[in-house]
C-alpha atoms as a PDB file:
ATOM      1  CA  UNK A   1       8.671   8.071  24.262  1.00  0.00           C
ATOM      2  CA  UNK A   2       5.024   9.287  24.547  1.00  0.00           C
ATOM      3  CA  UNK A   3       4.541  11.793  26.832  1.00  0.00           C
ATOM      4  CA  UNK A   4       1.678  12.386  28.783  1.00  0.00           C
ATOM      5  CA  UNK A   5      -1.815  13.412  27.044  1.00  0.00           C
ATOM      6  CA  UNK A   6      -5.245  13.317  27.734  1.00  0.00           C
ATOM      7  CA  UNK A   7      -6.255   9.706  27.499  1.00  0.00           C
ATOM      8  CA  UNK A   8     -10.027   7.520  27.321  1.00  0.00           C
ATOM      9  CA  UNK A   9      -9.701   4.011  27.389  1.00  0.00           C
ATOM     10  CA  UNK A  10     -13.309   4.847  25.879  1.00  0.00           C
ATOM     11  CA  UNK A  11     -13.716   4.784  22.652  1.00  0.00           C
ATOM     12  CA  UNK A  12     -16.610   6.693  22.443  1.00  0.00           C
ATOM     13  CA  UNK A  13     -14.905   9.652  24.219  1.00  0.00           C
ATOM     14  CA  UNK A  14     -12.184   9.651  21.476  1.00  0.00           C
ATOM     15  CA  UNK A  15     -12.687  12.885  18.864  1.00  0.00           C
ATOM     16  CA  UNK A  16     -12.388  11.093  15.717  1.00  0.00           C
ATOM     17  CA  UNK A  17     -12.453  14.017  12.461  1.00  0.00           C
ATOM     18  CA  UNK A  18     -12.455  13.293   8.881  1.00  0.00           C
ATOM     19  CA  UNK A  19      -9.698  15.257   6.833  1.00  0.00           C
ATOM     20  CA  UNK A  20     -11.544  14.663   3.697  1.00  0.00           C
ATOM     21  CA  UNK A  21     -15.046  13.542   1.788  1.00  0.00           C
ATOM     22  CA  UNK A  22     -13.124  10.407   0.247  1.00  0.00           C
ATOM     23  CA  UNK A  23     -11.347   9.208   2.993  1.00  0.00           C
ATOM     24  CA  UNK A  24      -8.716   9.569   6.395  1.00  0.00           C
ATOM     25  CA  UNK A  25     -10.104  10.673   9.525  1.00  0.00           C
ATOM     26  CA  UNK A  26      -7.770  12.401  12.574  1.00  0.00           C
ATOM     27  CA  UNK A  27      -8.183  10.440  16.099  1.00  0.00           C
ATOM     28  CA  UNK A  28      -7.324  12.649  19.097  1.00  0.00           C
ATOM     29  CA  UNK A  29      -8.046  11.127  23.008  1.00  0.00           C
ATOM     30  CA  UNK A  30      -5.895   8.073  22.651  1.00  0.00           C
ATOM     31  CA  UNK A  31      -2.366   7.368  23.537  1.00  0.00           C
ATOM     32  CA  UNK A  32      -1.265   5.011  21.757  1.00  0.00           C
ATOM     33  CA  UNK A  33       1.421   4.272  24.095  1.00  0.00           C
ATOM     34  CA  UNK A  34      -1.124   2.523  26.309  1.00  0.00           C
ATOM     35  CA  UNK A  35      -3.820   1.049  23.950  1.00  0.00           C
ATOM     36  CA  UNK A  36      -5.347  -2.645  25.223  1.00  0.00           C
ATOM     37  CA  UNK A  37      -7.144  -4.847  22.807  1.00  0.00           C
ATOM     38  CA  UNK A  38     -10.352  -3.529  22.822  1.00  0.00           C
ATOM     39  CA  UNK A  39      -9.440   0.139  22.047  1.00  0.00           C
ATOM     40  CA  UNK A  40      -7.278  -1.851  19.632  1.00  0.00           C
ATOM     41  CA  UNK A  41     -10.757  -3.200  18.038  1.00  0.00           C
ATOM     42  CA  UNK A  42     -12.591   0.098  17.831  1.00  0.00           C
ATOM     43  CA  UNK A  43      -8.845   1.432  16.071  1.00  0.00           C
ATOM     44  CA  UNK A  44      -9.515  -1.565  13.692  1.00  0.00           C
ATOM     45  CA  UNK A  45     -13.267  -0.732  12.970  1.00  0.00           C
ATOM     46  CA  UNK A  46     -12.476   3.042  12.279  1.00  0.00           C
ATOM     47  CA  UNK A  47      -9.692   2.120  10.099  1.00  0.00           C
ATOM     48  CA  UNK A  48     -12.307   0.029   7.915  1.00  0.00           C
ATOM     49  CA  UNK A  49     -14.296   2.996   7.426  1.00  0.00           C
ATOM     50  CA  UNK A  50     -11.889   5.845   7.021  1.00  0.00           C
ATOM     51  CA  UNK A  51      -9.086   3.770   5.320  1.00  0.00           C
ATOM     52  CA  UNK A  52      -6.287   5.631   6.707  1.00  0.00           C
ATOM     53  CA  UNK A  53      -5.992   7.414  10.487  1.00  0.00           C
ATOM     54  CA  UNK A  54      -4.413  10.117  11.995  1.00  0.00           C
ATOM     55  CA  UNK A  55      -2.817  10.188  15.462  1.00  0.00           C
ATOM     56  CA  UNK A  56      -0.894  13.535  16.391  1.00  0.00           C
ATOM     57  CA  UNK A  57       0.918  14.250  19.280  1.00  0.00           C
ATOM     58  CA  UNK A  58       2.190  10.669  19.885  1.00  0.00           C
ATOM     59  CA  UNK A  59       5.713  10.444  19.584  1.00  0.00           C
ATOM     60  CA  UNK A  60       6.082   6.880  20.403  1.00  0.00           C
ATOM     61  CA  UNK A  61       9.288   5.271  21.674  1.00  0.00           C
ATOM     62  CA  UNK A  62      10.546   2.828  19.104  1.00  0.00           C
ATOM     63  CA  UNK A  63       9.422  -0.155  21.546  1.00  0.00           C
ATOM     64  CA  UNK A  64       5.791   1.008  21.735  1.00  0.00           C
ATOM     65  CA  UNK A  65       5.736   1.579  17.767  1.00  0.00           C
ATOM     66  CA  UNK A  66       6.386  -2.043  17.632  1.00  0.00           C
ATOM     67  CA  UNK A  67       3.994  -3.389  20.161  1.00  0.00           C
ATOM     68  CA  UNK A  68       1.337  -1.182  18.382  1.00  0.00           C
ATOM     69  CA  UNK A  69       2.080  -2.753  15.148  1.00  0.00           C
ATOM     70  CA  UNK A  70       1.921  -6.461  16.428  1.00  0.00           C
ATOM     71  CA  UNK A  71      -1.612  -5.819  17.433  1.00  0.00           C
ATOM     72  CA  UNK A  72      -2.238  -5.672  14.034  1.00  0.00           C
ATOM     73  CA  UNK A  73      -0.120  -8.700  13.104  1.00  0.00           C
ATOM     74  CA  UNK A  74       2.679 -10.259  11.904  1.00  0.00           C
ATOM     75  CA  UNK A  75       5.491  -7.688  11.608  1.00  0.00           C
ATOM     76  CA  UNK A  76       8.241  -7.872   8.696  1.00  0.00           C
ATOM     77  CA  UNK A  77      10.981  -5.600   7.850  1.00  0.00           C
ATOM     78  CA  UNK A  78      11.269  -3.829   4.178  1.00  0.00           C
ATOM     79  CA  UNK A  79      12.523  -6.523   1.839  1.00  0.00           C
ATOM     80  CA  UNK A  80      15.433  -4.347   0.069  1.00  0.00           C
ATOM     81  CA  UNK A  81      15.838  -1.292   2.860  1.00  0.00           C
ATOM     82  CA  UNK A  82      18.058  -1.182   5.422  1.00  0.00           C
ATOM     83  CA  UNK A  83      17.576  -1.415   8.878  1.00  0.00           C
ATOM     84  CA  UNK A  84      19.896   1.026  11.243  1.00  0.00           C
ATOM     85  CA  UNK A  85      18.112  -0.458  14.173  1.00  0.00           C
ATOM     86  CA  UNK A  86      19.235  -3.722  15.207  1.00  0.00           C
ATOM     87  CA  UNK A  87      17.536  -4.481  18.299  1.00  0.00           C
ATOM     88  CA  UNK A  88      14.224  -3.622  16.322  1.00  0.00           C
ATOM     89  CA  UNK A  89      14.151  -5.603  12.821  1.00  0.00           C
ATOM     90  CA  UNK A  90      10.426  -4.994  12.364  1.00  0.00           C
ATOM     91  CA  UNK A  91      11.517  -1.111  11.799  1.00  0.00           C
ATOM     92  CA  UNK A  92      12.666   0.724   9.349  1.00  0.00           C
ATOM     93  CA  UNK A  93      13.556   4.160   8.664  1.00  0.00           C
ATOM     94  CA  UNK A  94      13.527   6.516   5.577  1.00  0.00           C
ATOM     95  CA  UNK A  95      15.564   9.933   5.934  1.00  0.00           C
ATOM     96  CA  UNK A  96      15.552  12.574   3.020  1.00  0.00           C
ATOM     97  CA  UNK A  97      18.893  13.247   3.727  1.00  0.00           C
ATOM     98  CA  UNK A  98      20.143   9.637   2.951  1.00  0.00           C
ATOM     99  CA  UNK A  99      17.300   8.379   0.331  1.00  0.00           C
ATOM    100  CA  UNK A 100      14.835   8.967  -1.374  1.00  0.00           C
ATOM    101  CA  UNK A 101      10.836   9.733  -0.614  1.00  0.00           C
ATOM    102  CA  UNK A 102       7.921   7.420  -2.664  1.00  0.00           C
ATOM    103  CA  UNK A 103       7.280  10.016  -4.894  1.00  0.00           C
ATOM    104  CA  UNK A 104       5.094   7.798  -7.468  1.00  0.00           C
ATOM    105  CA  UNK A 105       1.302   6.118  -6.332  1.00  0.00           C
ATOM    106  CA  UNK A 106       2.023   2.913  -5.141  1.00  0.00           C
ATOM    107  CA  UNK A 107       0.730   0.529  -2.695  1.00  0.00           C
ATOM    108  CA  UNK A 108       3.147  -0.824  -0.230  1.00  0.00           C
ATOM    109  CA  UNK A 109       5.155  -4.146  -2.140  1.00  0.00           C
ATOM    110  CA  UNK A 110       2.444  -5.668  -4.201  1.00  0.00           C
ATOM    111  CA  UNK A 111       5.653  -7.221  -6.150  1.00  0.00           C
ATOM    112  CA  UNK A 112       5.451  -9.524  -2.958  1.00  0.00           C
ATOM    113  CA  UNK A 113       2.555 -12.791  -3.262  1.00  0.00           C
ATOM    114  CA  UNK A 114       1.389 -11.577  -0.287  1.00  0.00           C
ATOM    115  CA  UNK A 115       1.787  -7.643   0.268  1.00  0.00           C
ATOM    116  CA  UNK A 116       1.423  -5.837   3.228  1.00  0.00           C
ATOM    117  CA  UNK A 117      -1.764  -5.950   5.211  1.00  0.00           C
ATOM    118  CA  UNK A 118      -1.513  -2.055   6.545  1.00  0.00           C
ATOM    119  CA  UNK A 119       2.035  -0.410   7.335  1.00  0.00           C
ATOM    120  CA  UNK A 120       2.219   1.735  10.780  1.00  0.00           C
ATOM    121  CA  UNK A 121       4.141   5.302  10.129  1.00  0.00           C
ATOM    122  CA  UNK A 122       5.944   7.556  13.070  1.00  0.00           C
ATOM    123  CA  UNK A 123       6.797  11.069  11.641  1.00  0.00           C
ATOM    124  CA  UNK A 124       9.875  11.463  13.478  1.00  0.00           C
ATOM    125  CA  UNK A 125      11.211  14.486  11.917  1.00  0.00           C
ATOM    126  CA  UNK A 126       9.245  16.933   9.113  1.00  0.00           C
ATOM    127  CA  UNK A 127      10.041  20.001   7.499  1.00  0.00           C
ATOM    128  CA  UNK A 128       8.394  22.923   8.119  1.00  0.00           C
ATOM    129  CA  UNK A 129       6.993  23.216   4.445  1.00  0.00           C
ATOM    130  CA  UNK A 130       6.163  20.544   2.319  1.00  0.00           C
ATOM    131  CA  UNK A 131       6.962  16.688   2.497  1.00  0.00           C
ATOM    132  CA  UNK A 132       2.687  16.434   2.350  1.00  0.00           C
ATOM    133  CA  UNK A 133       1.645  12.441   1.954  1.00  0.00           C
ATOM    134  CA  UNK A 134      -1.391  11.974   0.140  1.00  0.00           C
ATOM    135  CA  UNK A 135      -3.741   8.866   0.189  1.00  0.00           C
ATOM    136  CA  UNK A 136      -6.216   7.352  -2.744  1.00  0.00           C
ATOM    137  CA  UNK A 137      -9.389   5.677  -2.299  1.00  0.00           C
ATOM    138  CA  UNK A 138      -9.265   2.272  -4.671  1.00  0.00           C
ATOM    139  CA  UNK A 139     -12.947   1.858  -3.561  1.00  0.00           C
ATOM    140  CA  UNK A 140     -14.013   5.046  -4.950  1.00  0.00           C
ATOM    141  CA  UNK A 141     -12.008   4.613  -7.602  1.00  0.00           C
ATOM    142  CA  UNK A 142     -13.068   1.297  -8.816  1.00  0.00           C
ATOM    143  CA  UNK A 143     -17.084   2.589  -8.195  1.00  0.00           C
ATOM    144  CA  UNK A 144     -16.539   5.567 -10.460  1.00  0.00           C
ATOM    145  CA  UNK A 145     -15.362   3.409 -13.083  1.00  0.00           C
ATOM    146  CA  UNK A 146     -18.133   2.818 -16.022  1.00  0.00           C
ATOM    147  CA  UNK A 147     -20.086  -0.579 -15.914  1.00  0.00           C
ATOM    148  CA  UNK A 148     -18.412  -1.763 -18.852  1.00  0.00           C
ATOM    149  CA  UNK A 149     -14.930  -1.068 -17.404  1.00  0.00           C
ATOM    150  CA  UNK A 150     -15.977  -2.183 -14.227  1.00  0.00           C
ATOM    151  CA  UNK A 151     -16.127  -5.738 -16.078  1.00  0.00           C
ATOM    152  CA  UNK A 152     -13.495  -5.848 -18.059  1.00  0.00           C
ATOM    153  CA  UNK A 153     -10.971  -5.177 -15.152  1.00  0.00           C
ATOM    154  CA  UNK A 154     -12.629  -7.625 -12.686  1.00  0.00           C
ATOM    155  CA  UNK A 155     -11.758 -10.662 -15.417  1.00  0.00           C
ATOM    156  CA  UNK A 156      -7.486  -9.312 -15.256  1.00  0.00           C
ATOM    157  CA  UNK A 157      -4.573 -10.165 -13.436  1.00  0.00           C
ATOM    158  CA  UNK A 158      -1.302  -7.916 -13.986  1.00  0.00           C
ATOM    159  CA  UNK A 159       2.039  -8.366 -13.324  1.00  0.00           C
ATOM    160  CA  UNK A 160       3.630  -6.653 -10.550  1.00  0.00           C
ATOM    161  CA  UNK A 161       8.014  -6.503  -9.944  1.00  0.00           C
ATOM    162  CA  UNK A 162       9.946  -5.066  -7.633  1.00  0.00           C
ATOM    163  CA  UNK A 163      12.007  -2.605 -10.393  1.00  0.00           C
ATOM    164  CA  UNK A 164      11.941   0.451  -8.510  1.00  0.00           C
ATOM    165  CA  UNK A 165      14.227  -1.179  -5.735  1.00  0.00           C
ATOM    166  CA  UNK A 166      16.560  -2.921  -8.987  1.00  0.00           C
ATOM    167  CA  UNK A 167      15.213  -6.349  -8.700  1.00  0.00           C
ATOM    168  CA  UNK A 168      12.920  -6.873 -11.684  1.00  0.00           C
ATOM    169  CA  UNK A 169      13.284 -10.664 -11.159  1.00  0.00           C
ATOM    170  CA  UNK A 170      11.192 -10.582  -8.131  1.00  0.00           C
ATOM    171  CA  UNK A 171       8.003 -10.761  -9.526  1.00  0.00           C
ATOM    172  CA  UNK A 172       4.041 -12.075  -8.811  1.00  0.00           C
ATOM    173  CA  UNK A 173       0.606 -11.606 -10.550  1.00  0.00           C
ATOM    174  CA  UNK A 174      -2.712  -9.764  -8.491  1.00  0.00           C
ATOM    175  CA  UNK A 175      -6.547  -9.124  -9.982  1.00  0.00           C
ATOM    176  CA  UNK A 176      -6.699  -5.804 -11.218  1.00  0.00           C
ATOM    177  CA  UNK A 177      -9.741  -5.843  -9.126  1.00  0.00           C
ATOM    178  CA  UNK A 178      -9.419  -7.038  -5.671  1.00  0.00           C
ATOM    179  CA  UNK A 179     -12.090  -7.717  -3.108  1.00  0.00           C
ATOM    180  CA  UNK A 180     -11.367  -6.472   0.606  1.00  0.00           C
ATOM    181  CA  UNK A 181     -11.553  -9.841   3.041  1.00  0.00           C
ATOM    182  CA  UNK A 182     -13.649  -8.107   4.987  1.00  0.00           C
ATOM    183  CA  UNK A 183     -15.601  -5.203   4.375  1.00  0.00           C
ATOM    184  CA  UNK A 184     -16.168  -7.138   0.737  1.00  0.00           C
ATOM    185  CA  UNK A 185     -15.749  -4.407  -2.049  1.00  0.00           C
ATOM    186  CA  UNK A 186     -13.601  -4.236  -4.695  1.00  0.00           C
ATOM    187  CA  UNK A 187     -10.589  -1.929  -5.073  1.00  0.00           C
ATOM    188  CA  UNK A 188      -8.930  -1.052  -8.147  1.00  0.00           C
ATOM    189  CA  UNK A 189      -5.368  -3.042  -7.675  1.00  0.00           C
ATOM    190  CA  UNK A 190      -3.133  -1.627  -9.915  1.00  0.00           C
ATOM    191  CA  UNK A 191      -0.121   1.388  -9.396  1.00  0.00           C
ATOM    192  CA  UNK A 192       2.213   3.020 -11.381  1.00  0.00           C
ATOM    193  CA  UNK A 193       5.077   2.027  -9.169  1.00  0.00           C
ATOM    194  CA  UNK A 194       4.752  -1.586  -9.272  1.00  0.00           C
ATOM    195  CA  UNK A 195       2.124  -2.363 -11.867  1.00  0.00           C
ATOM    196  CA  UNK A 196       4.262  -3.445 -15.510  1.00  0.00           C
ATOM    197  CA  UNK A 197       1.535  -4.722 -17.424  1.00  0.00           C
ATOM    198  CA  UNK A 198      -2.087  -6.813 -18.071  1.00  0.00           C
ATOM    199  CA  UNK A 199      -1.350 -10.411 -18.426  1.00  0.00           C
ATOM    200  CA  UNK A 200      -4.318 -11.322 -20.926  1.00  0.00           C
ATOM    201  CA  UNK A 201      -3.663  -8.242 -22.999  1.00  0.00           C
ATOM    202  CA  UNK A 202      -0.536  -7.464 -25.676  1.00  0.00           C
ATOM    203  CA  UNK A 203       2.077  -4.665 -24.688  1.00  0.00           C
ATOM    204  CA  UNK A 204       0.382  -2.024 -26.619  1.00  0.00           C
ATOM    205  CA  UNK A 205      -3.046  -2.723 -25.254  1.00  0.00           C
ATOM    206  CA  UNK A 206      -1.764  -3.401 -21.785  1.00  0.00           C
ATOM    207  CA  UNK A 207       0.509   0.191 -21.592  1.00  0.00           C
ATOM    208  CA  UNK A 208      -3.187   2.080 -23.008  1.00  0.00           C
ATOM    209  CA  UNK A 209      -5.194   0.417 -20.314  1.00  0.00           C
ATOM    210  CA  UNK A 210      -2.573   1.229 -17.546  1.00  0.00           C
ATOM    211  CA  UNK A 211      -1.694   3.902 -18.072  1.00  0.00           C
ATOM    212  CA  UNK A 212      -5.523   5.013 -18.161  1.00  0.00           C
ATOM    213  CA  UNK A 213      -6.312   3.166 -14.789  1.00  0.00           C
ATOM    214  CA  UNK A 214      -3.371   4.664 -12.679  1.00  0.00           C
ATOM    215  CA  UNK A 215      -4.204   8.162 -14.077  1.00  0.00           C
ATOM    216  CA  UNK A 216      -7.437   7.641 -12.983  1.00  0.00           C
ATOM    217  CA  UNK A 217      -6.801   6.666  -8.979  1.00  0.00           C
ATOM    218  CA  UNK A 218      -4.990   9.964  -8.969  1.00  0.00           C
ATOM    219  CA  UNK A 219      -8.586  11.865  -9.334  1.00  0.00           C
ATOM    220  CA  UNK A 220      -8.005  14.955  -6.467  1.00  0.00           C
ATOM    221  CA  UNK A 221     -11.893  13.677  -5.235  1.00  0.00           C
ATOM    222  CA  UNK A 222     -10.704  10.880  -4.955  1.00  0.00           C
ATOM    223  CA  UNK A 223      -7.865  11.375  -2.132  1.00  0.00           C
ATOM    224  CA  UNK A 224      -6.998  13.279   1.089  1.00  0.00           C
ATOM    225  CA  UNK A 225      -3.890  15.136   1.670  1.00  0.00           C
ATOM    226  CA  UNK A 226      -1.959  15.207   5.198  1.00  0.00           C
ATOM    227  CA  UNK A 227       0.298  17.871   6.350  1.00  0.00           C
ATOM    228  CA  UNK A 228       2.699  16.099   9.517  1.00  0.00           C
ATOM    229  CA  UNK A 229       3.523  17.171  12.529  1.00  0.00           C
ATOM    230  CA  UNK A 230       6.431  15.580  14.371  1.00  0.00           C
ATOM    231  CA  UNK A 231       5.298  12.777  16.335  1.00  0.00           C
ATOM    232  CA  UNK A 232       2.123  12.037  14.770  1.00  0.00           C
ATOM    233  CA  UNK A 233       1.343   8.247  13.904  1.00  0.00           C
ATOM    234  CA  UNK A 234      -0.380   7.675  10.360  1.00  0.00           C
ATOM    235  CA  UNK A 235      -1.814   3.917   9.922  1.00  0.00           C
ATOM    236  CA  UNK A 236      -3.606   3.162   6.334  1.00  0.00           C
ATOM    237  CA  UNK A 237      -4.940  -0.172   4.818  1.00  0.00           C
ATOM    238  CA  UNK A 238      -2.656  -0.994   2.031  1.00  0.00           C
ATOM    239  CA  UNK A 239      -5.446  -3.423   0.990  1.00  0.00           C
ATOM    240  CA  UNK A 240      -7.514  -0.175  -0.387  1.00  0.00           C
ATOM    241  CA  UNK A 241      -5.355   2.479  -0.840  1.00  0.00           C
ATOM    242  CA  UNK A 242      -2.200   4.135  -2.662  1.00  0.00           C
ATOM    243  CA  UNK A 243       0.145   6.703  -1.403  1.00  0.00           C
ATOM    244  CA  UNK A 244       2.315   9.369  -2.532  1.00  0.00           C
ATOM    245  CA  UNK A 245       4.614  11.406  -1.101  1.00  0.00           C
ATOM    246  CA  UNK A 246       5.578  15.391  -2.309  1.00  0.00           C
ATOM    247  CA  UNK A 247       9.159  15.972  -2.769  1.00  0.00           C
ATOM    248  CA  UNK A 248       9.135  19.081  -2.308  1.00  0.00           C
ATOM    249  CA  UNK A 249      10.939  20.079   0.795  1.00  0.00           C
ATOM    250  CA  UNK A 250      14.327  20.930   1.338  1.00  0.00           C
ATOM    251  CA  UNK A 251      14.680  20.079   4.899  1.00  0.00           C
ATOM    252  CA  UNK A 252      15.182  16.985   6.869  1.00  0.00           C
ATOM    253  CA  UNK A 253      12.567  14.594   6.769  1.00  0.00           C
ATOM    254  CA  UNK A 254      12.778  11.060   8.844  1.00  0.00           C
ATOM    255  CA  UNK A 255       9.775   8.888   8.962  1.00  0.00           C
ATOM    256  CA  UNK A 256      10.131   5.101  10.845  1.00  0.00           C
ATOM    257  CA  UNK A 257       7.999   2.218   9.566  1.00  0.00           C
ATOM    258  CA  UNK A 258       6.294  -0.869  10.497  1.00  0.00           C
ATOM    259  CA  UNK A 259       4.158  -2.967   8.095  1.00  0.00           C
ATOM    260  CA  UNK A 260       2.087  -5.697   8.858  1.00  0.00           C
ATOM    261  CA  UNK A 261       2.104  -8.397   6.212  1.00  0.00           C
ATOM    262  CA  UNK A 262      -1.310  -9.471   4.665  1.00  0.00           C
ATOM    263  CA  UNK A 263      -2.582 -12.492   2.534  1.00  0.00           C
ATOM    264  CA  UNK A 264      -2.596 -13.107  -0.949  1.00  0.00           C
ATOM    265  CA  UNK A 265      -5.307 -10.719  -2.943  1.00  0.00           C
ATOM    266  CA  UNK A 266      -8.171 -12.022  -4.204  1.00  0.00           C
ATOM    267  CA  UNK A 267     -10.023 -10.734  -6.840  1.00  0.00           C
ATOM    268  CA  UNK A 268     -13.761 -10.852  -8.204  1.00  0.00           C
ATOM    269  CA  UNK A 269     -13.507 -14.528  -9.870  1.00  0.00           C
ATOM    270  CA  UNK A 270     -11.130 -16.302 -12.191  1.00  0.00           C
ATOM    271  CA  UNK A 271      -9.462 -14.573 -15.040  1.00  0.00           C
ATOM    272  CA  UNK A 272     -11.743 -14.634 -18.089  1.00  0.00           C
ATOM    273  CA  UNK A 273      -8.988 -14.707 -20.422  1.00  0.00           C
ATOM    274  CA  UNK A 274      -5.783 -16.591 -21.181  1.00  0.00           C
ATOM    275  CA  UNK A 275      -2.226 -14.976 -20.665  1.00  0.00           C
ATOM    276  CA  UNK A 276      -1.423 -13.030 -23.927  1.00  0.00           C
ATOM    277  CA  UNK A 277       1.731 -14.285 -25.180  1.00  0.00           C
ATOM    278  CA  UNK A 278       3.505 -13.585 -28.342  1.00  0.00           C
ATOM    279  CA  UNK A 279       3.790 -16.487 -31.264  1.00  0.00           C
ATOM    280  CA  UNK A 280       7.538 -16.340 -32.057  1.00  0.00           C
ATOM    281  CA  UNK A 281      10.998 -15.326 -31.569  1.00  0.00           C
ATOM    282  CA  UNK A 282      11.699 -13.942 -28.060  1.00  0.00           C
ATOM    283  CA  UNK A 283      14.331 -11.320 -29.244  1.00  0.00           C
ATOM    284  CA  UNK A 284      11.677  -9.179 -31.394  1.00  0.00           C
ATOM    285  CA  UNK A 285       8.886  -8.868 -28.560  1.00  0.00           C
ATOM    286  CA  UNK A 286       9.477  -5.899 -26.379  1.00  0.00           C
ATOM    287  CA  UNK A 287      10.702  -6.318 -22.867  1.00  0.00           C
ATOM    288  CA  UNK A 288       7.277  -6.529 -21.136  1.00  0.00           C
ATOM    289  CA  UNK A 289       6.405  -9.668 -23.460  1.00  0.00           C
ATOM    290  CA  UNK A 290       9.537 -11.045 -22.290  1.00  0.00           C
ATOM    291  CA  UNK A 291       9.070 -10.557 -18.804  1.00  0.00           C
ATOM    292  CA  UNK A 292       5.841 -12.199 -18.824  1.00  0.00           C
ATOM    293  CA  UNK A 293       7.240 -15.456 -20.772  1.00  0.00           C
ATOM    294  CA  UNK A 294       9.679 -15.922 -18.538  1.00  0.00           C
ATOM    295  CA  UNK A 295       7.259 -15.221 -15.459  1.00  0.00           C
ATOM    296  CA  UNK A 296       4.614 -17.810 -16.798  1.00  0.00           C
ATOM    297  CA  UNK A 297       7.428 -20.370 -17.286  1.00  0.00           C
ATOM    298  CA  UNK A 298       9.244 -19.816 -13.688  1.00  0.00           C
ATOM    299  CA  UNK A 299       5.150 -20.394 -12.771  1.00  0.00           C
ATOM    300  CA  UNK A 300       4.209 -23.718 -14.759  1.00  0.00           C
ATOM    301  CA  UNK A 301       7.883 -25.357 -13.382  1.00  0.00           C
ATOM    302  CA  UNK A 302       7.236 -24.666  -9.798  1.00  0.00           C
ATOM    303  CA  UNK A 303       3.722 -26.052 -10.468  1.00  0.00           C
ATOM    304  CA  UNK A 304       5.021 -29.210 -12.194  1.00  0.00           C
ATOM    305  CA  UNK A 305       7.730 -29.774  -9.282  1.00  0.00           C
ATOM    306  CA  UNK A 306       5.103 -29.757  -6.454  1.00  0.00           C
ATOM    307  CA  UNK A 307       2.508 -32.104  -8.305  1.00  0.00           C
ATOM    308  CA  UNK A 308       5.629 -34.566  -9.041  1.00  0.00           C
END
């Protein structure tokens, strides 16, 4: 439950301090705890700019960690983890001692149509060494990018699945390059966790050009790295950003979880290319071509049973 802390309803009395040149910014003068709609709006505008925030000190009750979230929006639990908190579905909770830590980039479920909007993140319990999270900025890293890379992502789509959680079936398609609803720049859109492959390009090509684009949103100037303290709340658009977590800790670490779903990402224009799909016999194309068949197919059926 949060205790009591210095507290403006001002906004312009908060002490907001960037943790790093590419992005994330530490908020101190709020309790979150309390926070109306218009400190709710200024939370919203600073998030915009600094892409992920900072709140230490917080230690929210579970009940205020959900009202904070539905500010934000619609709530939903994770898809495949499980919940130990039944009177609160919208939360869930990750323990090192019980599972495992996101220890690859990734932004949060892009296997879903719709991914999450932003996720909301109480450090319950840290170590006192390591267990770091670090953030990427997809803005920076889609700027950096050479002009003619720049255009030759912004005409792909790639296929996203849900492997790491054992469900490779669950599956959708997102622009490599995505444009943010509403600050309007592009983001490179693709992870190592959830990204399998290019749709317009062939295996080979696909695994060169991944491979090169995930590498590259892992650029240190690129990112900011945050060392917890119990009770702080972290909140980070999921719509620009990727995440990793350090497994390197040997003490307990227990984080709990909201995440506000988002709306389907949309990227720069059409695709300029067809899906690449291999002429032949299924059984001799690797495992990525087969995936994709299979994916296109599921897609042109479900298209043919709502037009008839």
């Amino acid at each position: 439950m949060s205790n009591s802390k210095p507290h403006s309803a001002n906004p312009a009395d908060w002490q907001v301090t960037p943790v790093a040149g590419a992005l994330g910014a530490e908020i101190s003068g709020v309790d979150l705890a309390r926070v109306d709609a218009a400190e709710i709006d200024a939370i919203k505008a600073a998030l915009l700019e600094h892409q992920v925030l900072f709140f230490p000190g917080q230690h929210l009750a579970m009940d205020a960690h959900v009202r904070l979230g539905r500010f934000f929006g619609h709530l939903e639990g994770h898809p495949e983890l499980a919940n130990p908190y039944p009177d609160f579905p919208e939360v869930f909770e990750l323990s090192a001692s019980t599972g495992g830590i996101a220890d690859e980039w990734h932004t949060d479920l892009t296997f879903l149509e719709s991914p999450a909007l932003m996720s909301v993140l109480h450090m319950v319990k840290c170590p006192s060494v390591g267990g770091d999270t670090m953030w990427t900025n997809l803005y920076q890293a889609f700027d950096e990018l050479s002009a003619p890379m720049q255009e030759l992502c912004e005409g792909l789509t790639a296929l996203h699945d849900e492997l790491p959680h054992n469900r490779p079936d669950q599956m959708t398609t997102h622009p490599v390059v995505r444009v943010h609803p509403e600050t309007g720049r592009r983001a490179l859109y693709v992870n190592e966790h959830f990204t399998r492959r290019i749709v317009e390009m062939n295996s080979e090509e696909s695994d060169a050009l991944l491979g090169l684009l995930t590498r590259w949103v892992q650029n240190p100037r690129f990112t900011v790295r945050y060392r917890w303290s119990e009770g702080t709340i972290a909140m980070w658009d999921n719509r620009c950003t990727q995440h990793f977590v350090l497994n390197d800790f040997s003490e307990e670490r227990v984080i709990q979880r909201v995440t506000v779903m988002g709306d389907k990402p949309e990227g720069v224009g059409e695709p300029r290319w067809k899906p690449w799909l291999r002429e032949g016999n299924l059984s001799a194309t690797s495992r990525q071509d087969r995936q994709l068949f299979f994916y296109l197919r599921a897609q042109a059926k479900a298209r043919e049973a709502s037009a008839g």
